[in-house]
Protein backbone atom coordinates (compact mmCIF):
# COMPACT_ATOMS: atom_id res chain seq x y z
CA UNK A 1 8.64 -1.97 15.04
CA UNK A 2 10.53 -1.01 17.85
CA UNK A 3 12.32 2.55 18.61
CA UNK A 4 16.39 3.54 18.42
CA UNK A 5 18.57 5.76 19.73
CA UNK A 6 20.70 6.41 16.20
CA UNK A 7 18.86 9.78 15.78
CA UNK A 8 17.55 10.77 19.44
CA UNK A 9 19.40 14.16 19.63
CA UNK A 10 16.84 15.18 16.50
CA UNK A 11 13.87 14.35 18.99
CA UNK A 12 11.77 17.27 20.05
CA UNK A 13 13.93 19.52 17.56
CA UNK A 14 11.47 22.10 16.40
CA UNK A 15 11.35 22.65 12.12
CA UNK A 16 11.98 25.93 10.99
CA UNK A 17 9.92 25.51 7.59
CA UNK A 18 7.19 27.95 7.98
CA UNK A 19 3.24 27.05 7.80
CA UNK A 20 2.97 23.87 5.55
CA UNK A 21 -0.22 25.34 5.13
CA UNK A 22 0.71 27.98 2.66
CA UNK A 23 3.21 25.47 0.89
CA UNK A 24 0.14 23.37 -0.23
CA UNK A 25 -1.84 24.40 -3.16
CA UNK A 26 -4.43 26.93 -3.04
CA UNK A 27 -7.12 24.45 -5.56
CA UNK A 28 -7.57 21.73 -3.51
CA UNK A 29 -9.80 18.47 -3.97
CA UNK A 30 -11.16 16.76 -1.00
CA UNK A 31 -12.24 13.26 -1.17
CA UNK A 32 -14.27 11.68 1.61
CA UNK A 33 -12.44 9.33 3.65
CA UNK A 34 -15.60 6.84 4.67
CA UNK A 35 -14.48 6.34 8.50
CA UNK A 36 -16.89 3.64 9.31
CA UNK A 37 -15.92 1.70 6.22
CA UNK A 38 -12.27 1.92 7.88
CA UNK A 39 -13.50 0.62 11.23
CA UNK A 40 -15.89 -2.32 10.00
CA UNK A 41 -12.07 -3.11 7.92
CA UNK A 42 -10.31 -2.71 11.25
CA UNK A 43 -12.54 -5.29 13.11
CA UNK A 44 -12.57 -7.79 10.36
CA UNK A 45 -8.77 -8.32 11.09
CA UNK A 46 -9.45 -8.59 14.91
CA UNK A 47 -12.16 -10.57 14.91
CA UNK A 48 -9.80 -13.50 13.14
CA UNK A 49 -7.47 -13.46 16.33
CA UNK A 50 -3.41 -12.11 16.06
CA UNK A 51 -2.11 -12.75 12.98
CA UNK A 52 0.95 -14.38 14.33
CA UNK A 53 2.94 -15.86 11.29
CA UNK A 54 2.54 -19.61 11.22
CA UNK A 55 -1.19 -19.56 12.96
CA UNK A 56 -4.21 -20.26 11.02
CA UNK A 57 -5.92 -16.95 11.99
CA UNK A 58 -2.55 -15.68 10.29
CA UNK A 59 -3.50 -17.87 6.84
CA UNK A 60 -7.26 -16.98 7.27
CA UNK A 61 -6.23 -13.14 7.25
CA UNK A 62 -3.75 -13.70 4.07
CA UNK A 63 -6.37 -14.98 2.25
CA UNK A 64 -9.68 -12.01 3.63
CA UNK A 65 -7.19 -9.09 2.52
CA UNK A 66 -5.62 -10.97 -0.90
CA UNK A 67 -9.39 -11.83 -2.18
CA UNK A 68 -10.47 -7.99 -0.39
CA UNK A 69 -7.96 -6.63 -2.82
CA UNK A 70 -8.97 -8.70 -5.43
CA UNK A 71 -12.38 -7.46 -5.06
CA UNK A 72 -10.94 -3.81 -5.96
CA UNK A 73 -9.76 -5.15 -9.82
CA UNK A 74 -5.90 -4.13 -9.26
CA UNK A 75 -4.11 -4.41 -12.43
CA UNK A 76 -1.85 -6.54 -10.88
CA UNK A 77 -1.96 -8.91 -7.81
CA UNK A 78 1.05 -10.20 -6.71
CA UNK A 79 1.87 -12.41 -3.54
CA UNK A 80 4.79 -12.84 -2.31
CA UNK A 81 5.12 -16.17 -0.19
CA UNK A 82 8.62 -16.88 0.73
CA UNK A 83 9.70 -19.31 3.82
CA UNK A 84 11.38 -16.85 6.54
CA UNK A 85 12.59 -18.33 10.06
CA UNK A 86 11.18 -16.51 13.02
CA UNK A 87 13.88 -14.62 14.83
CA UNK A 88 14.96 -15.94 18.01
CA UNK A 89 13.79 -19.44 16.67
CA UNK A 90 14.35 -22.51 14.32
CA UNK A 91 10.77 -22.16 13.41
CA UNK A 92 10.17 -21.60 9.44
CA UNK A 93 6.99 -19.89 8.28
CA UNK A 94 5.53 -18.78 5.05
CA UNK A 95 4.60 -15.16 4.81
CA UNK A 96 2.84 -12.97 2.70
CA UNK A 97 3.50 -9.70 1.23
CA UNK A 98 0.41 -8.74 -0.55
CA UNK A 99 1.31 -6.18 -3.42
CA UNK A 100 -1.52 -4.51 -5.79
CA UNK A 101 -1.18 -1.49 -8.32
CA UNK A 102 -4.04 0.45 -9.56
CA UNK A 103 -3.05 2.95 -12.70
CA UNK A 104 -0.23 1.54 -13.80
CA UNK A 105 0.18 2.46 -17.12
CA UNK A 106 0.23 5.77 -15.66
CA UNK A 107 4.06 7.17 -15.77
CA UNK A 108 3.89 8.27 -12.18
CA UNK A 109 3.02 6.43 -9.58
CA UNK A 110 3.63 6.52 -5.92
CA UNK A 111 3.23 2.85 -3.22
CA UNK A 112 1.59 3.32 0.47
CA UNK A 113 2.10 0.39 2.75
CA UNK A 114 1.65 -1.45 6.36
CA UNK A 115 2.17 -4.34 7.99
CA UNK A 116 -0.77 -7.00 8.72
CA UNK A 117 1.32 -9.50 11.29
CA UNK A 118 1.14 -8.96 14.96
CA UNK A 119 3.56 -9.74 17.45
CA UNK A 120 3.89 -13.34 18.58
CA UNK A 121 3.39 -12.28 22.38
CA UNK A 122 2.70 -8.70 24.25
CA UNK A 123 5.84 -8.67 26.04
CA UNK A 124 5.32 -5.09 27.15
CA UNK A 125 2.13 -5.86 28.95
CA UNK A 126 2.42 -4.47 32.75
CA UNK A 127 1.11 -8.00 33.87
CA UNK A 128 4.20 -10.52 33.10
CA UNK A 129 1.89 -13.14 32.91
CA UNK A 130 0.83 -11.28 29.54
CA UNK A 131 4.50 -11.90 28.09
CA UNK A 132 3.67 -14.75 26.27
CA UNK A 133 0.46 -14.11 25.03
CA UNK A 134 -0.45 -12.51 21.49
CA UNK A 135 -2.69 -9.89 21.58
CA UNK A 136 -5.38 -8.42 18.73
CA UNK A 137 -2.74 -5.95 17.34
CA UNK A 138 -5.81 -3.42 16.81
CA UNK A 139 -3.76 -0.72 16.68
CA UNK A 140 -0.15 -2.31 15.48
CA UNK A 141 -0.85 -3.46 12.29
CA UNK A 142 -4.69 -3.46 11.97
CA UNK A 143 -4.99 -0.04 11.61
CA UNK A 144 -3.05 0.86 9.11
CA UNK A 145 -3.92 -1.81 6.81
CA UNK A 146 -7.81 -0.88 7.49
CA UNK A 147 -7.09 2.82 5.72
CA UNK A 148 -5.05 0.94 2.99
CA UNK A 149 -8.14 -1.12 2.06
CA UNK A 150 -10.43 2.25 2.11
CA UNK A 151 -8.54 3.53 0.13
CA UNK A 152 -8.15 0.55 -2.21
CA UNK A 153 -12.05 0.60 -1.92
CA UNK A 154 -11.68 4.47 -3.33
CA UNK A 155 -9.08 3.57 -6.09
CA UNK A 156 -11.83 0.88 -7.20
CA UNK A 157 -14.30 3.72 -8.04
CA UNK A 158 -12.10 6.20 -9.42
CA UNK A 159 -8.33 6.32 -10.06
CA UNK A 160 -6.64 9.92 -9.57
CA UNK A 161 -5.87 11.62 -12.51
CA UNK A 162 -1.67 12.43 -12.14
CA UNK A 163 -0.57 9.18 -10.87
CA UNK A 164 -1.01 5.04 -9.94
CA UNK A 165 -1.37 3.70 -6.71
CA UNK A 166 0.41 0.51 -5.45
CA UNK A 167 -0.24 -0.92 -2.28
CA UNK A 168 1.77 -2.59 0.01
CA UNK A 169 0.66 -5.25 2.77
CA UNK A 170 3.72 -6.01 4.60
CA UNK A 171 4.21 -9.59 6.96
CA UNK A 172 6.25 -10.94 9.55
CA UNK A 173 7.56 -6.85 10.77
CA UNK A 174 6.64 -7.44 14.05
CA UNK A 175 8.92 -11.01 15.40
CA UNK A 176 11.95 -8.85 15.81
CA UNK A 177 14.44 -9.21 18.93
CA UNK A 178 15.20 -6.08 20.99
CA UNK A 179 18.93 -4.89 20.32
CA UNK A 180 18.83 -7.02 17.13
CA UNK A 181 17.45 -4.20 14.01
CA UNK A 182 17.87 -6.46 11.56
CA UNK A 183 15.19 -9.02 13.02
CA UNK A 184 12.66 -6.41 12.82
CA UNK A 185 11.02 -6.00 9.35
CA UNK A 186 11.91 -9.44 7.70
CA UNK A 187 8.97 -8.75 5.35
CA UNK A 188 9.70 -5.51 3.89
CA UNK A 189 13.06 -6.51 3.69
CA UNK A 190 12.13 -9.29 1.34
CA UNK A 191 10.46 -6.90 -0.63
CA UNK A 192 13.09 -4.56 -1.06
CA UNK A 193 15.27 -7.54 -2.30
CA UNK A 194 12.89 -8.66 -4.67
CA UNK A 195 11.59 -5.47 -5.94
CA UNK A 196 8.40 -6.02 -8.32
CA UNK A 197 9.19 -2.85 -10.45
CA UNK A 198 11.65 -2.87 -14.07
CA UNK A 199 14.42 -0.44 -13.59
CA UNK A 200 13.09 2.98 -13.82
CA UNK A 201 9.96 2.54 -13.02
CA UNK A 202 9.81 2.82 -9.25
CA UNK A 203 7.33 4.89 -7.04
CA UNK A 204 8.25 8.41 -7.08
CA UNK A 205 7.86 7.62 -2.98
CA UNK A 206 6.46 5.49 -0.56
CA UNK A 207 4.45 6.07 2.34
CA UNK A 208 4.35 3.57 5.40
CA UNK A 209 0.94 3.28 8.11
CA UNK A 210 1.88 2.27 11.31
CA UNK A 211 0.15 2.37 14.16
CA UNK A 212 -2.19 5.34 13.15
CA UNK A 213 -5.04 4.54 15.00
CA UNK A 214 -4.22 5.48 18.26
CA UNK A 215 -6.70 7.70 21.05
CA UNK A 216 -5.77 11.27 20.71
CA UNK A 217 -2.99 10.05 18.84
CA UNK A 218 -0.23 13.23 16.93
CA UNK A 219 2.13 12.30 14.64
CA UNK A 220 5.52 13.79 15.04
CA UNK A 221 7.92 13.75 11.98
CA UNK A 222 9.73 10.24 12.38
CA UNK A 223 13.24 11.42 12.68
CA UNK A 224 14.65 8.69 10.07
CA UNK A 225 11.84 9.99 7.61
CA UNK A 226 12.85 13.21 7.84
CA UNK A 227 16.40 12.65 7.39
CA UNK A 228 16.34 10.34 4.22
CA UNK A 229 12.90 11.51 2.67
CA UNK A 230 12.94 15.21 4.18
CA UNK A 231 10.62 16.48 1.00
CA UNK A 232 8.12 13.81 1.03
CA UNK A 233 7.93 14.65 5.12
CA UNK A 234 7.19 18.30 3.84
CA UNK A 235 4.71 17.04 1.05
CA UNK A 236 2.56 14.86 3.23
CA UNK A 237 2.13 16.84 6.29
CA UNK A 238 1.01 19.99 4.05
CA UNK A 239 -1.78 18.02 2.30
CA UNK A 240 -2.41 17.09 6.43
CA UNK A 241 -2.56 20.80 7.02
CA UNK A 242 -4.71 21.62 4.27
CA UNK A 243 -7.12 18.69 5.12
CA UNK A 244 -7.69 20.15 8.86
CA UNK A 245 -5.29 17.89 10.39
CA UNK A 246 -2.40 20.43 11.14
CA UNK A 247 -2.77 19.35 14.75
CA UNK A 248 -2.53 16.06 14.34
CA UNK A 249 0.48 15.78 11.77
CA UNK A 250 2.75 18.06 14.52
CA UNK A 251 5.44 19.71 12.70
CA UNK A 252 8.01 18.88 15.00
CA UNK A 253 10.96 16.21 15.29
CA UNK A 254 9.71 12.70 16.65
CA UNK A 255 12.15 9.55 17.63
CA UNK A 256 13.86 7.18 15.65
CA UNK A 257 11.97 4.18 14.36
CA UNK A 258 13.24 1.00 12.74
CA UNK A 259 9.89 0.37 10.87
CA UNK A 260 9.23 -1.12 7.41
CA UNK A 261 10.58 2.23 5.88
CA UNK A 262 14.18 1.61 6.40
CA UNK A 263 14.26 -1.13 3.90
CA UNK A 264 12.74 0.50 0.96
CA UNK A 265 15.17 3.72 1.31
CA UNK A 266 17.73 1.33 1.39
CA UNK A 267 16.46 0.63 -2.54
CA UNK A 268 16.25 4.17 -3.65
CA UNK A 269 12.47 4.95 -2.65
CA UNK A 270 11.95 7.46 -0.59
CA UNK A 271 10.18 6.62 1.87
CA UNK A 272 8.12 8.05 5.15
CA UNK A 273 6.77 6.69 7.92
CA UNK A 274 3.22 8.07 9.63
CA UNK A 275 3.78 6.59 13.56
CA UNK A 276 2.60 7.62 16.54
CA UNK A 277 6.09 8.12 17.86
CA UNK A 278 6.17 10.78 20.72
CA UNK A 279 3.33 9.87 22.50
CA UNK A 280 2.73 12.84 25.97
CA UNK A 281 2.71 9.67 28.40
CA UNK A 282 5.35 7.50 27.18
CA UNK A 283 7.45 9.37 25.26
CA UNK A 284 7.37 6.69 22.65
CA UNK A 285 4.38 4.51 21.25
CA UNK A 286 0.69 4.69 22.38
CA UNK A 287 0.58 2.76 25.63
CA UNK A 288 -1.31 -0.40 24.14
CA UNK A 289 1.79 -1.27 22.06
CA UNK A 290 2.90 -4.65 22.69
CA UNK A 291 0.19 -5.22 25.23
CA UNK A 292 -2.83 -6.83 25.68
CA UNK A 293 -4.79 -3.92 25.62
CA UNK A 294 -4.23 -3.29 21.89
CA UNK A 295 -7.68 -4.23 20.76
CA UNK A 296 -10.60 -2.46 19.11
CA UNK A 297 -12.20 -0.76 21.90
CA UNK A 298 -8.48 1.00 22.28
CA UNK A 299 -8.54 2.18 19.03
CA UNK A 300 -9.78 5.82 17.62
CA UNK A 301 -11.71 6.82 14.54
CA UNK A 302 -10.81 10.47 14.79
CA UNK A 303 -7.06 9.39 13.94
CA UNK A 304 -8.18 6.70 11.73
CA UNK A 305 -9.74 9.53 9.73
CA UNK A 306 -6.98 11.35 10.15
CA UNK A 307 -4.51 9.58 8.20
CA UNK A 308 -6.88 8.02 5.99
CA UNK A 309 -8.11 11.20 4.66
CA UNK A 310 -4.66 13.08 4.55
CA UNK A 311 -3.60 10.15 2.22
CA UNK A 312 -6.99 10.31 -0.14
CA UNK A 313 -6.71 14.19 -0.67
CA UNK A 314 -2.79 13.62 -0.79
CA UNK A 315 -3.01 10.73 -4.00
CA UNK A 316 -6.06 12.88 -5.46
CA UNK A 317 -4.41 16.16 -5.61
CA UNK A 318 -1.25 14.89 -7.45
């Protein structure tokens, strides 16, 4: 994912919307997020090596979170496996979207996703010598899939009682060019144009988990999420306020991302994005993004839990 400048004047714009607190229902079920589980999922992914598309510690990690899933008895497992060339290359790879929907004879139903990929070098390391290199992608992309699978682990025990649950396992986001946005996000994109869902029966919205697991990381309201799924914003960071997180979901304007969102508004979903996005010392991402230090000892299970149990009292309390 990378950041743009089409919505920077929204950044740091404070929301007038009152306390999301008292917008989220007084009868509220709390389900517990298992944090540990999360992290032992985390360093399953790292321990393979990046997940550059193409590499076999990519096609060792397809198959670990397909069979994972599996594991969970989805009523539907569907892999998507088309041949994409890398940007800024003539080199063809397969990729795999990794799709799975739990509840879905249910007439509601909503899809979380993230990317598993990680970028093919970390050109933003401080050391140039780095700028070639792939890195663990701890943090972007492991982390986000890690509170997917918890929660697939959940979804496995008991299904909410409103709605289904799809899940989303997005590849090849993070190969993109700078100052190209459409190289960014070539597997979402796929999705989007080859939508698994009959007409009229698509989520009621989406949710994306991007780098979430962060150190001391706040989530700022994504400025294209706001704009083109400004209730779902609303929806999610009240059930973040009513699960203790209020500090952590800030309800305040973040920057512009070009993230694996964009394409699935494009089809009609509303769709959000939960990013660490206005980080105090950059401005931008956490400081590990794109560089070698994004690795496990980098990342933090107090905004693992975070998200991960925002989005288990969020699909439970439908």
């Amino acid at each position: 994912m990378m950041i743009t400048t089409m919505l920077c004047s929204c950044t740091g714009a404070q929301r007038n919307t009152g306390s999301v607190a008292e917008e989220a229902a007084e009868s509220y079920q709390k389900v517990t997020f298992d944090t540990d589980s999360a992290m032992n999922f985390l360093l399953m992914q790292t321990a393979a090596g990046p997940r550059v598309p193409g590499s076999g510690a990519h096609a060792a990690t397809a198959r670990f979170l397909t069979d994972k899933l599996a594991s969970y008895h989805p009523d539907t497992l569907l892999v998507q496996n088309p041949q994409i060339t890398v940007p800024g290359t003539d080199k063809s790879v397969t990729i795999s979207n990794i799709f799975a929907r739990w509840g879905a004879e249910k007439p509601a139903h909503i899809l979380l996703l993230a990317h598993w990929d990680t970028r093919p070098f970390a050109d933003n390391d401080p050391d140039a010598a780095n700028h070639s290199i792939p890195f663990d992608g701890a943090n972007d992309g492991a982390s986000g899939v890690a509170v997917l699978l918890e929660v697939a682990r959940n979804l496995a025990q008991r299904l909410p009682d409103n709605i289904g649950v799809d899940l989303l396992l997005t590849d090849l986001e993070d190969s993109g060019i700078s100052n190209d946005d459409d190289s960014w996000c070539l597997g979402s994109q796929y999705f989007a144009d080859n939508l698994p869902y009959q007409p009229g029966q698509f989520p009621r919205y989406a949710i994306l988990l991007d780098m979430v697991g962060g150190k001391n990381a706040l989530f700022h309201r994504e400025a294209f999420s706001d704009r083109l799924a400004h209730d779902v914003v609303d929806h999610v960071w009240a059930a973040a306020a009513q699960s203790g997180f209020g500090d952590k979901f800030v309800n305040m304007y973040g920057n512009p991302i070009n993230d694996d969102h964009i394409p699935l508004n494009r089809t009609g979903i509303p769709t959000i994005d939960i990013i660490e996005n206005n980080n105090s010392a950059t401005g931008s991402f956490n400081p590990t993004w794109h560089t070698m230090d994004d690795n496990y000892d980098n990342i933090d299970p107090k905004s693992i839990n975070a998200v991960g149990q925002t989005i288990l009292n969020l699909i439970y309390n439908e």
